[in-house]
C-alpha atoms as a PDB file:
ATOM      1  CA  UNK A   1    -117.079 -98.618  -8.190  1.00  0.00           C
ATOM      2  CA  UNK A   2    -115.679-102.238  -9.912  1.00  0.00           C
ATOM      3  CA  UNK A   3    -119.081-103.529 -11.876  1.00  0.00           C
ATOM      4  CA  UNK A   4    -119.575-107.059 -12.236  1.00  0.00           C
ATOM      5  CA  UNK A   5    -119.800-107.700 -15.126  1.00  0.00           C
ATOM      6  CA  UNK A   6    -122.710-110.078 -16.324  1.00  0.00           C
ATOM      7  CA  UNK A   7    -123.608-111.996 -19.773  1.00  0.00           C
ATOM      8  CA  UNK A   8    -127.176-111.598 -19.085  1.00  0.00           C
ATOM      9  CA  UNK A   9    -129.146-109.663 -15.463  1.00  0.00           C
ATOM     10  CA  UNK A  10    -133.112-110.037 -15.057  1.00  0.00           C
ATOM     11  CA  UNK A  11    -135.406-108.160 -12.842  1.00  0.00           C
ATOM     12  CA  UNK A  12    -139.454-107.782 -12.432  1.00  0.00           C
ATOM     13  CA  UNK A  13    -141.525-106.294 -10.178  1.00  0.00           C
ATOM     14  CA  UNK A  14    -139.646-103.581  -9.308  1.00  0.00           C
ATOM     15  CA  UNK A  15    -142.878-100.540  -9.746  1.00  0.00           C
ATOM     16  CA  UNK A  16    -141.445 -97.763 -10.041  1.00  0.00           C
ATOM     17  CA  UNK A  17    -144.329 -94.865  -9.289  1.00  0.00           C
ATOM     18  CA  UNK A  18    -145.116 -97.025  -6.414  1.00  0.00           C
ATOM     19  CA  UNK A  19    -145.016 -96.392  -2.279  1.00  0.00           C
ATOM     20  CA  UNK A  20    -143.445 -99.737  -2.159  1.00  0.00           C
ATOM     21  CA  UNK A  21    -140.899 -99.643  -4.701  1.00  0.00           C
ATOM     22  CA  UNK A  22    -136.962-100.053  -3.259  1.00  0.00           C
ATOM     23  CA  UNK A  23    -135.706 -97.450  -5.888  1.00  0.00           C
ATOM     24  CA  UNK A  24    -133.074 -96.640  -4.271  1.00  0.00           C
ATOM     25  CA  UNK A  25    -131.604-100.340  -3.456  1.00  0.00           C
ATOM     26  CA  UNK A  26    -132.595-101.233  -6.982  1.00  0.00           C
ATOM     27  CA  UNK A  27    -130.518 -98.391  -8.874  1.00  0.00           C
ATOM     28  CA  UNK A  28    -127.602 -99.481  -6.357  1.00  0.00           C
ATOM     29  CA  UNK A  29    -127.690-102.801  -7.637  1.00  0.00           C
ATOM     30  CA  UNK A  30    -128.194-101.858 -11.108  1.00  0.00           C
ATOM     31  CA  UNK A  31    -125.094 -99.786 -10.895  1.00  0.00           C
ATOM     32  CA  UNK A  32    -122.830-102.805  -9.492  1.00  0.00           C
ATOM     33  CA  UNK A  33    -123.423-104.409 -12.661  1.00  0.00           C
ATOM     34  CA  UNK A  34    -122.318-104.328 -16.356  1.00  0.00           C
ATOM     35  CA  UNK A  35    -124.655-106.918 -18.576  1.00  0.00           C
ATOM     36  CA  UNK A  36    -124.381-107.710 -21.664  1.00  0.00           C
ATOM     37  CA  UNK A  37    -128.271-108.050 -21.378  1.00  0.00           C
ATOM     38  CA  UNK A  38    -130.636-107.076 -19.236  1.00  0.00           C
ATOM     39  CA  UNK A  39    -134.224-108.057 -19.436  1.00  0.00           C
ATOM     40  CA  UNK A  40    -136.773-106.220 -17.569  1.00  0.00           C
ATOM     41  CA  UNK A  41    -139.676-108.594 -17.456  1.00  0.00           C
ATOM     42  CA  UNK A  42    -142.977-106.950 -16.342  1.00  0.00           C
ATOM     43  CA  UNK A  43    -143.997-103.806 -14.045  1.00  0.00           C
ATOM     44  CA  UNK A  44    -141.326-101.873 -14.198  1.00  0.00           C
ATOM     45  CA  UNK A  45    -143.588 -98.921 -13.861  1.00  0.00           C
ATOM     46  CA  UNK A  46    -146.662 -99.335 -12.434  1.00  0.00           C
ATOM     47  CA  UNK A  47    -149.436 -97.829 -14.982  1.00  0.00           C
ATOM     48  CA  UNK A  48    -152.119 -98.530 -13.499  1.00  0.00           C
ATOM     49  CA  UNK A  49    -151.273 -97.030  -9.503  1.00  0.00           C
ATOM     50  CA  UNK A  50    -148.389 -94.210 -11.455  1.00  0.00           C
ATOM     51  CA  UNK A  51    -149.948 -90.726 -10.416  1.00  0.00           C
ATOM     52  CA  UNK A  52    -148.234 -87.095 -11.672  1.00  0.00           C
ATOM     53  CA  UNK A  53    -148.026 -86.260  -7.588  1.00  0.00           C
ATOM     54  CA  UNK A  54    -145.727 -89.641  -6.789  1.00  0.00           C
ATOM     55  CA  UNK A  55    -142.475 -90.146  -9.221  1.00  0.00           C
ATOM     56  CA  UNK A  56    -140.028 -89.288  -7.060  1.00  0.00           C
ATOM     57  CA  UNK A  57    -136.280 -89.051  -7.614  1.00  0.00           C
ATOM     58  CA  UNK A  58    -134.826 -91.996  -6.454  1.00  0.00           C
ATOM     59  CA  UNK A  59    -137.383 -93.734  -9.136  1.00  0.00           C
ATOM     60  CA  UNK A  60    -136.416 -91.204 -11.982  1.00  0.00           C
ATOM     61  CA  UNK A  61    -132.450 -92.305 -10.923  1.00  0.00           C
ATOM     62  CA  UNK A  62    -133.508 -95.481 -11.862  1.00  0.00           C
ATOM     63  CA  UNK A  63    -134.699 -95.379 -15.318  1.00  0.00           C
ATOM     64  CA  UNK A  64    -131.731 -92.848 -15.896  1.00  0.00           C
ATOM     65  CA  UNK A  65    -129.547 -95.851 -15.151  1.00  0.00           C
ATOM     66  CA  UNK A  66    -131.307 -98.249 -17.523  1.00  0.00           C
ATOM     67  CA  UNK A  67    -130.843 -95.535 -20.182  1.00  0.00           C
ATOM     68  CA  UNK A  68    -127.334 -95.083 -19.109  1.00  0.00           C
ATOM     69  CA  UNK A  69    -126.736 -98.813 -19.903  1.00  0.00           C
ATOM     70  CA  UNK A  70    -128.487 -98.544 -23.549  1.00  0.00           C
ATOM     71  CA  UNK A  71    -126.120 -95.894 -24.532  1.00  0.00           C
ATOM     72  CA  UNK A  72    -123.293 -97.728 -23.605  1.00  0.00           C
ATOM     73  CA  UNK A  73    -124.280-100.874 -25.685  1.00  0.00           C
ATOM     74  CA  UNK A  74    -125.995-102.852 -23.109  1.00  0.00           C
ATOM     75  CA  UNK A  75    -129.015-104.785 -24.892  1.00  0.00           C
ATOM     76  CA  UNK A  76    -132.227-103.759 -23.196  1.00  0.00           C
ATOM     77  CA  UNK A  77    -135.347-106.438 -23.172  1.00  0.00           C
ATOM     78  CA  UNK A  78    -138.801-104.788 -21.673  1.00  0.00           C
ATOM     79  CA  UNK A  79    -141.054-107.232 -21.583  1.00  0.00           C
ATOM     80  CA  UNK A  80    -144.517-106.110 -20.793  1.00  0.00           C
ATOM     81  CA  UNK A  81    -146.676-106.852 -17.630  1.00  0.00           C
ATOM     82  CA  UNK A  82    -149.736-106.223 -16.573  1.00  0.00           C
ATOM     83  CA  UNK A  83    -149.150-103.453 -14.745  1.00  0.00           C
ATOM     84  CA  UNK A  84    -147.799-101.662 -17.572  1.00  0.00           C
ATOM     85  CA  UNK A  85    -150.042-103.898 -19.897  1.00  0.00           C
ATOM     86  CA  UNK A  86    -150.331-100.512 -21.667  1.00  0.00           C
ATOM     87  CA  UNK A  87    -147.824-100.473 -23.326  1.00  0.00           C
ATOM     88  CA  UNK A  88    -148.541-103.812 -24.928  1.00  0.00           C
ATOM     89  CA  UNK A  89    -149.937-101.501 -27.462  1.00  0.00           C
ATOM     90  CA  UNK A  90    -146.289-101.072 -28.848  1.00  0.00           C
ATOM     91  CA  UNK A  91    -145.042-104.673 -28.586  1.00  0.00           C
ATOM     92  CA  UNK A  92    -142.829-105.451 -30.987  1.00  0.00           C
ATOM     93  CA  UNK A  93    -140.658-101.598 -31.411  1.00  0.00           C
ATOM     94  CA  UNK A  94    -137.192-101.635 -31.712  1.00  0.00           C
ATOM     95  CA  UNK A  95    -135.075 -98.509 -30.948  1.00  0.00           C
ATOM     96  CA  UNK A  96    -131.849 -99.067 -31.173  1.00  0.00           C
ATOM     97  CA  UNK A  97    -130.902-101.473 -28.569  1.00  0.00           C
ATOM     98  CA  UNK A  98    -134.329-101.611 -26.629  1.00  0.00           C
ATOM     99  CA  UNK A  99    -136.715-103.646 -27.552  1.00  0.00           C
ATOM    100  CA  UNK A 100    -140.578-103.321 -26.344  1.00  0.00           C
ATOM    101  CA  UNK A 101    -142.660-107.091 -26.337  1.00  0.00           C
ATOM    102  CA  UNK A 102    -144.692-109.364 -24.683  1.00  0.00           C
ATOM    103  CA  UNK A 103    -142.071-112.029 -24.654  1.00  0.00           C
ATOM    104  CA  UNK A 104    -138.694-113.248 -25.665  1.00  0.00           C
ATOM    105  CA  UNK A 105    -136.546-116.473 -26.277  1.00  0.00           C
ATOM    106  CA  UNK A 106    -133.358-116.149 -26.250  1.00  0.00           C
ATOM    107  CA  UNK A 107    -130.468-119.012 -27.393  1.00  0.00           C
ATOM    108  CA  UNK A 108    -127.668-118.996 -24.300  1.00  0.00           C
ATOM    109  CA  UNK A 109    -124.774-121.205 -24.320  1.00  0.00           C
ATOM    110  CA  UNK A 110    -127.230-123.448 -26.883  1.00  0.00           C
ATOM    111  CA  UNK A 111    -130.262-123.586 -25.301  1.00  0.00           C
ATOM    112  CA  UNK A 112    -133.538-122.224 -25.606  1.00  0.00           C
ATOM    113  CA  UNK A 113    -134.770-119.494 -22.770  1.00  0.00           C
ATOM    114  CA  UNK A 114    -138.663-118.085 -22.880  1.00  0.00           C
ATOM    115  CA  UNK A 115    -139.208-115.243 -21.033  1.00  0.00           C
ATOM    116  CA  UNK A 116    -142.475-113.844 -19.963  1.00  0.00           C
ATOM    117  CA  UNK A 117    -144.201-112.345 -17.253  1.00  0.00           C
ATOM    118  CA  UNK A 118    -146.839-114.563 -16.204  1.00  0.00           C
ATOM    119  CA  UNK A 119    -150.148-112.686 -15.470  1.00  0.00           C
ATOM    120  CA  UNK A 120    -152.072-114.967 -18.667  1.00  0.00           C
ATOM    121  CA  UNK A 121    -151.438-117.483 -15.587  1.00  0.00           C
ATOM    122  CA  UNK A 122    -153.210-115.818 -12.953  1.00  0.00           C
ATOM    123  CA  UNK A 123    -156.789-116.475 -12.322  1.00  0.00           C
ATOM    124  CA  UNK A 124    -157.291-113.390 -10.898  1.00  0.00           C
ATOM    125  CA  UNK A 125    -156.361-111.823 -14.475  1.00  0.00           C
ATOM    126  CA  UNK A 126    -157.921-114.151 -16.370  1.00  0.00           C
ATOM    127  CA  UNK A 127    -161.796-113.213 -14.763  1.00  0.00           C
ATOM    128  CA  UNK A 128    -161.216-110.124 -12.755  1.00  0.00           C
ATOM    129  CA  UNK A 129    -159.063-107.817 -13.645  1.00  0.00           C
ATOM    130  CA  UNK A 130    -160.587-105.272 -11.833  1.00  0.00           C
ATOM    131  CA  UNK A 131    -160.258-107.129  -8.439  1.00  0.00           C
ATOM    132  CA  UNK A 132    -156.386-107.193  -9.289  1.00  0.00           C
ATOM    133  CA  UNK A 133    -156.391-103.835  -9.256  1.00  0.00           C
ATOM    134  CA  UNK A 134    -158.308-102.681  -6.573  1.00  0.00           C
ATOM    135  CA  UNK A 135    -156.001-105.071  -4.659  1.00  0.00           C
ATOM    136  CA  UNK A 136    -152.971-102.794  -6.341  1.00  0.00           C
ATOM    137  CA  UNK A 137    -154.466 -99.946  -4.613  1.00  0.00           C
ATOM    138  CA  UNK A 138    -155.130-101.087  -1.716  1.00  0.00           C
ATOM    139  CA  UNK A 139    -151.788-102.858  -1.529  1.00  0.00           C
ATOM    140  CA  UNK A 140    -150.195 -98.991  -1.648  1.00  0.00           C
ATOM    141  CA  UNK A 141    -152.725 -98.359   1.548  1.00  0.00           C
ATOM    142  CA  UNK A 142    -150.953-101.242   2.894  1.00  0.00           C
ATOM    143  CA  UNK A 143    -147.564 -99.743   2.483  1.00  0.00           C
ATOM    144  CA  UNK A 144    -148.504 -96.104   3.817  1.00  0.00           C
ATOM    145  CA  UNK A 145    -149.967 -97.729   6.985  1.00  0.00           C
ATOM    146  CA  UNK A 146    -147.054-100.262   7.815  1.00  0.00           C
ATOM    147  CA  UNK A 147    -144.574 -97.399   7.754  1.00  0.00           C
ATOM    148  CA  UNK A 148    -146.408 -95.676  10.398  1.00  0.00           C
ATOM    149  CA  UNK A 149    -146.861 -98.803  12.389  1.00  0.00           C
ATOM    150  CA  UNK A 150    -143.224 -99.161  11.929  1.00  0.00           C
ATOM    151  CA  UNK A 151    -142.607 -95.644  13.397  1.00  0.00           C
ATOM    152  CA  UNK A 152    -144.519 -96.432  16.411  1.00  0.00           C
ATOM    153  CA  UNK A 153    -142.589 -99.902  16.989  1.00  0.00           C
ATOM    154  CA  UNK A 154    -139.415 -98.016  16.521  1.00  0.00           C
ATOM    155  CA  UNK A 155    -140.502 -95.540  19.187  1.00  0.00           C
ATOM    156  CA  UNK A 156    -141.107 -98.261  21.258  1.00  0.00           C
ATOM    157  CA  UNK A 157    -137.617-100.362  21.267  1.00  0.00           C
ATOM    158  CA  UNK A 158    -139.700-103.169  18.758  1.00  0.00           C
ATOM    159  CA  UNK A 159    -138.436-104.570  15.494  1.00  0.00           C
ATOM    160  CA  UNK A 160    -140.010-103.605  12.450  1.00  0.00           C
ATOM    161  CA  UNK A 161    -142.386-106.030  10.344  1.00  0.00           C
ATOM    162  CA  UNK A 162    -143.797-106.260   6.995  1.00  0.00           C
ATOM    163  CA  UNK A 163    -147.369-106.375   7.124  1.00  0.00           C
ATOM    164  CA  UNK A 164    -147.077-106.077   2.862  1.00  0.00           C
ATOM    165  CA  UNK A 165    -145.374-108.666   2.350  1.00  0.00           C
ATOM    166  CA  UNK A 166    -147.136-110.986   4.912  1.00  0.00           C
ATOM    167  CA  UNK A 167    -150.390-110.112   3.334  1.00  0.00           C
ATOM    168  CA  UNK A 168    -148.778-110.507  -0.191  1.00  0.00           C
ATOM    169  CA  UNK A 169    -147.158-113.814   0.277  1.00  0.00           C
ATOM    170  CA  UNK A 170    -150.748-115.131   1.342  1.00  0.00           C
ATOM    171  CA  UNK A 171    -153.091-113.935  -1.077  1.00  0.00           C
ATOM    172  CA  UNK A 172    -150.049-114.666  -3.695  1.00  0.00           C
ATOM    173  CA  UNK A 173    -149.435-118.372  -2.794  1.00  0.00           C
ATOM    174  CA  UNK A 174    -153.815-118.975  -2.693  1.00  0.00           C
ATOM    175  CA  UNK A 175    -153.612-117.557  -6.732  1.00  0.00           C
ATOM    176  CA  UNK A 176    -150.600-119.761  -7.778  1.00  0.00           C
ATOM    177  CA  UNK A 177    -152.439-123.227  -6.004  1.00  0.00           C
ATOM    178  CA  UNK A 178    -155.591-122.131  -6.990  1.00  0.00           C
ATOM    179  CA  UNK A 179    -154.150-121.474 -10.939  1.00  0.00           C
ATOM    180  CA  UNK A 180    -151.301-123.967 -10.512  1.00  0.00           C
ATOM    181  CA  UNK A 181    -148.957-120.940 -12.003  1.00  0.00           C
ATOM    182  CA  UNK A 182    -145.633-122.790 -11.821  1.00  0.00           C
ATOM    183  CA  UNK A 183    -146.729-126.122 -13.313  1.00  0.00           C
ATOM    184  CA  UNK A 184    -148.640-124.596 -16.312  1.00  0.00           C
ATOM    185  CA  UNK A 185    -145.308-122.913 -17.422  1.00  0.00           C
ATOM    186  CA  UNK A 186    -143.606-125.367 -17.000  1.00  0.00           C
ATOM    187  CA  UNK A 187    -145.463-128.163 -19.107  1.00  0.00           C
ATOM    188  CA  UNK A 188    -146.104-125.380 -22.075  1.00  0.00           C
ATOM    189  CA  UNK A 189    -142.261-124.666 -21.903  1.00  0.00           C
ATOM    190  CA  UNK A 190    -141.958-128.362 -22.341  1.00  0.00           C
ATOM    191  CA  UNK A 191    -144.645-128.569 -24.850  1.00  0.00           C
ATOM    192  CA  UNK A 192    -142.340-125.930 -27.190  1.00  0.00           C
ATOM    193  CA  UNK A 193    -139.029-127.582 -26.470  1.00  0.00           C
ATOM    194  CA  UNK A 194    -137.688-124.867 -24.227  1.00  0.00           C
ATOM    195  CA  UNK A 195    -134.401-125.875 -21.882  1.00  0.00           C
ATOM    196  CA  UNK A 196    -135.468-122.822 -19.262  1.00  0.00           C
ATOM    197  CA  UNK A 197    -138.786-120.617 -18.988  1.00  0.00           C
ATOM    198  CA  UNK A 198    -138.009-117.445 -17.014  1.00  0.00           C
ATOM    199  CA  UNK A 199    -140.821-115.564 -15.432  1.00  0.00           C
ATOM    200  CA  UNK A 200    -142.220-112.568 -12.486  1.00  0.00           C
ATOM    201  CA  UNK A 201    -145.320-111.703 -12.077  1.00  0.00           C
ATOM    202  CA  UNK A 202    -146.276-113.839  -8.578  1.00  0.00           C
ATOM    203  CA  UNK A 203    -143.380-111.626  -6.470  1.00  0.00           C
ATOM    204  CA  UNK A 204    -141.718-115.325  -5.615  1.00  0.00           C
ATOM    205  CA  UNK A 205    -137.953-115.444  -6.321  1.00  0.00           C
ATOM    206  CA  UNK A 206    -137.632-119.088  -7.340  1.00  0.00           C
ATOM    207  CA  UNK A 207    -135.481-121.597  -9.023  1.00  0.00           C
ATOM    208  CA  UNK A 208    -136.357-125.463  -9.715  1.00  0.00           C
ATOM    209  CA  UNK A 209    -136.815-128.566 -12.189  1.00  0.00           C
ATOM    210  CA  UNK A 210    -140.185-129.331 -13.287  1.00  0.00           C
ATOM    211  CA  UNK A 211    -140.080-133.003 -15.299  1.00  0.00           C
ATOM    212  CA  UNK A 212    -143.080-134.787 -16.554  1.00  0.00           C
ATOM    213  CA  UNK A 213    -143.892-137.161 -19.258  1.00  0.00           C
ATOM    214  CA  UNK A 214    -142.782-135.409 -22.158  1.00  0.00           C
ATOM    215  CA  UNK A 215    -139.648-134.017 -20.908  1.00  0.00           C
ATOM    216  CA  UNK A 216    -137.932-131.637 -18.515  1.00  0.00           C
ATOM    217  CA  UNK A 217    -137.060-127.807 -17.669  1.00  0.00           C
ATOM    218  CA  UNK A 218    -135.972-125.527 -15.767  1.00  0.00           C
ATOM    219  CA  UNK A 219    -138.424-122.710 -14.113  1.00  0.00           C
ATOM    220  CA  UNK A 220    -136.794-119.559 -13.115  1.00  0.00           C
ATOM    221  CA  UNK A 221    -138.724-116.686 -11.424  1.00  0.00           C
ATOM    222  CA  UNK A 222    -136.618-113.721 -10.151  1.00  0.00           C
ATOM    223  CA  UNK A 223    -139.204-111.756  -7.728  1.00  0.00           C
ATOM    224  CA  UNK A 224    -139.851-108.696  -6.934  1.00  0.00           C
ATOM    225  CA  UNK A 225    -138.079-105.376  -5.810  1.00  0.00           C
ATOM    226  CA  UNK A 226    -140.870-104.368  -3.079  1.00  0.00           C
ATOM    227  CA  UNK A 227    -140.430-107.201  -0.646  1.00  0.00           C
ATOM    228  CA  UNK A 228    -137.775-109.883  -2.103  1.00  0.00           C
ATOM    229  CA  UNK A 229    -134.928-107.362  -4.006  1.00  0.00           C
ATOM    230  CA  UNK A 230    -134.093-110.063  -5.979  1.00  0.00           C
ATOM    231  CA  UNK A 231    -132.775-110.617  -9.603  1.00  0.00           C
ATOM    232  CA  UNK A 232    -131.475-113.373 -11.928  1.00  0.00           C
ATOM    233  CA  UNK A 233    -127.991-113.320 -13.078  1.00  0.00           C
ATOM    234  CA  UNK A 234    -126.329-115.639 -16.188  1.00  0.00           C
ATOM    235  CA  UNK A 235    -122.768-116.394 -16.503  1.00  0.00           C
ATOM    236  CA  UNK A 236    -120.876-119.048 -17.635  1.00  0.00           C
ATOM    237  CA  UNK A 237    -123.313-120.976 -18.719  1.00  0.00           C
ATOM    238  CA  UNK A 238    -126.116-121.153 -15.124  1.00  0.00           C
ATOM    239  CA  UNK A 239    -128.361-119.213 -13.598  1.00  0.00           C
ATOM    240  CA  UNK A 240    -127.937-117.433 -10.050  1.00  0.00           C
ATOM    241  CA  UNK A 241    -130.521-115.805  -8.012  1.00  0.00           C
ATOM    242  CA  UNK A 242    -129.611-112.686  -6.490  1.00  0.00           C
ATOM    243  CA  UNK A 243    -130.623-111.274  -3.381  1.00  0.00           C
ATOM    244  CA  UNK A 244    -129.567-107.450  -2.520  1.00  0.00           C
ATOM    245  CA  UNK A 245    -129.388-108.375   1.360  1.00  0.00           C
ATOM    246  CA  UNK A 246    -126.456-110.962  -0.083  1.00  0.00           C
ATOM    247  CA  UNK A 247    -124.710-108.355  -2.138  1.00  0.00           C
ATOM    248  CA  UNK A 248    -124.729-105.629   0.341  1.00  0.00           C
ATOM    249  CA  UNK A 249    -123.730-107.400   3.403  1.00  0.00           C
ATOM    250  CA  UNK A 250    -126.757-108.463   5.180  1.00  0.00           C
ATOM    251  CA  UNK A 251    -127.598-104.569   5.644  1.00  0.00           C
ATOM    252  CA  UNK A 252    -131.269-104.461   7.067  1.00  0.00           C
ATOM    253  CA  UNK A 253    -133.665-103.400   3.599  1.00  0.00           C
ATOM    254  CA  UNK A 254    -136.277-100.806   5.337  1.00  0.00           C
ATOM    255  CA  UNK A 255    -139.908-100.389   4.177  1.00  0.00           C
ATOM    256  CA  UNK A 256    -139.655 -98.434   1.302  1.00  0.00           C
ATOM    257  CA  UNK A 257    -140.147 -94.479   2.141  1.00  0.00           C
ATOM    258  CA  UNK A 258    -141.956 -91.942   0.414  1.00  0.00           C
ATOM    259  CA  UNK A 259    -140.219 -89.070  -1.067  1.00  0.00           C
ATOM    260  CA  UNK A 260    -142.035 -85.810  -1.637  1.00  0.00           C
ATOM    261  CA  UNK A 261    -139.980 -84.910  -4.666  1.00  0.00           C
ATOM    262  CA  UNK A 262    -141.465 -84.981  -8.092  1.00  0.00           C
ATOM    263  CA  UNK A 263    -138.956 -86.418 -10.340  1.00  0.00           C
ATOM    264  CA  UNK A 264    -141.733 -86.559 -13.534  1.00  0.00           C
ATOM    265  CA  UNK A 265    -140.507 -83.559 -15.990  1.00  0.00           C
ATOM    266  CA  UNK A 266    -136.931 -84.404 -14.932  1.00  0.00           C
ATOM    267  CA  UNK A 267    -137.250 -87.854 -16.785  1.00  0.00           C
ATOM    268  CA  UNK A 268    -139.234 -86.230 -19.645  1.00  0.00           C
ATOM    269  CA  UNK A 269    -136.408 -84.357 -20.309  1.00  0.00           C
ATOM    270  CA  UNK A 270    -133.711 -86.382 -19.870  1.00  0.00           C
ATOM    271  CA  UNK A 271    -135.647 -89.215 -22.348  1.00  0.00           C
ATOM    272  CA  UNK A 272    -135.898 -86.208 -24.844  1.00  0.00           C
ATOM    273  CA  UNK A 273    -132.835 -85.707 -24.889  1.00  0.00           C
ATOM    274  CA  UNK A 274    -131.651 -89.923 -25.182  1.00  0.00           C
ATOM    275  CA  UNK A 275    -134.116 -89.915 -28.410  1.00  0.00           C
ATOM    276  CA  UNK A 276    -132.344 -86.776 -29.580  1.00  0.00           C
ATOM    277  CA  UNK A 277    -128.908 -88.021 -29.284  1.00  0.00           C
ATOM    278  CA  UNK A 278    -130.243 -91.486 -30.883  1.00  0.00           C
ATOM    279  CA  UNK A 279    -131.852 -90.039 -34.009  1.00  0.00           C
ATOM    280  CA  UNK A 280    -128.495 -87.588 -34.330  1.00  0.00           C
ATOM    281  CA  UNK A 281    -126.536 -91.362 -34.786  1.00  0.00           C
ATOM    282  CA  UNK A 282    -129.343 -92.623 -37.096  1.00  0.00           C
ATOM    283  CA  UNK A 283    -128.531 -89.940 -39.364  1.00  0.00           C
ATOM    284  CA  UNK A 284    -124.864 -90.004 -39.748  1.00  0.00           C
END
């Protein structure tokens, strides 16, 4: 397979340990590509829904691919979100080229990128975090039972829907009015003098120009992997946004399936064994 290769590749939302996830369309795309960075900017894995019976092995193929990338000098960015808010614990650890934080600038082509994930922006964070995720929960519900209305429209000659994503783009669109998401970004990007503010978080692959008194930017946000498969992609000095359905010929993306294989203690391992081979260059 010829990777494209890519001065800088973003993706959010993807969580992994999820029903919902599209592993499997997500390590295809991450294979098609060779960045020079990639920055993972919230839920990757989803701490706060991840159970020891569901990490299956389409999701560990995933994170083997991300480490696959580190050891072959691809810089890794995980910025925390706040489904893996957990880990915001360890903000700020550098190992080798990964680096663990709550956000990131970065100077492209001279000018000034902040990277985040977004959740300080949601109301729904902000006052009740618990309701957020109760909704995660129940959003998984939501995935078991539209596969198996799926099944029964596919038994029946219908086309398939997506009851998750009609329920998600809803709900979502109520928090960003309600919170005005996008415009708060964009005038604190403005505020710090940043050219571009990239975010996730609100599952809405987006690009646009927010200007107001005090200046301009530009507000990227590059989706999700349960509904949207979409990712952000630099070169040459602009921003693309990146839709698998594009990449892979308009091929129909099904509801994601579950997978009964347990894929946990396979990844344990196989990180064991990256932090061996990592400490075994430290020491030469």
């Amino acid at each position: 397979m010829t990777k494209r290769k890519i001065k800088v590749a973003v993706i959010s939302d993807t969580h992994l340990g999820t029903y919902g996830c599209h592993a499997k369309e997500l390590n295809t795309y991450l294979k098609g590509i060779e960045p020079e960075i990639l920055v993972i900017n919230g839920d990757f894995l989803d701490i706060w829904n991840l159970s020891k019976y569901y990490f299956p092995k389409s999701h560990v193929k995933v994170l083997q691919t991300v480490l696959k990338m580190m050891t072959k000098g691809t810089q890794i960015y995980y910025i925390t979100g706040n489904h893996d808010e957990l880990l915001r614990r360890y903000s700020g650890l550098t190992l080798g080229n990964f680096v663990l934080d709550d956000k990131l600038v970065l100077e492209l082509d001279g000018k000034k990128h902040w990277f985040f994930h977004g959740d300080v922006f949601d109301i729904t964070m902000k006052h009740s975090k618990w309701l957020a995720k109760l909704g995660g929960s129940g959003y998984d519900m939501l995935i078991l039972f539209n596969r198996l209305v799926n099944h029964i429209l596919e038994k029946l000659g219908k086309s398939k829907i997506s009851l998750s994503k009609k329920v998600k783009d809803s709900v979502k669109l109520a928090v960003k009015h309600i919170s005005n998401f996008e415009q708060t970004a964009a005038d604190i990007a403005i505020a710090n003098a940043y050219d571009c503010v990239i975010l996730g978080h609100i599952h809405e692959p987006v690009m646009k120009t927010f200007v107001n008194k005090n200046g301009m930017v530009h507000y990227l946000n590059s989706g999700d992997w349960i509904e949207n498969l979409t990712s952000l992609e630099y070169n040459n000095g602009s921003w693309q946004l990146v839709y698998y359905k594009e990449l892979n010929n308009d091929v129909e993306v099904p509801v994601a399936e579950t997978e009964d294989a347990n894929g946990i203690k396979e990844f344990e391992m196989m990180h064991l064994t990256y932090l061996a081979k990592l400490a075994g260059q430290t020491e030469q």
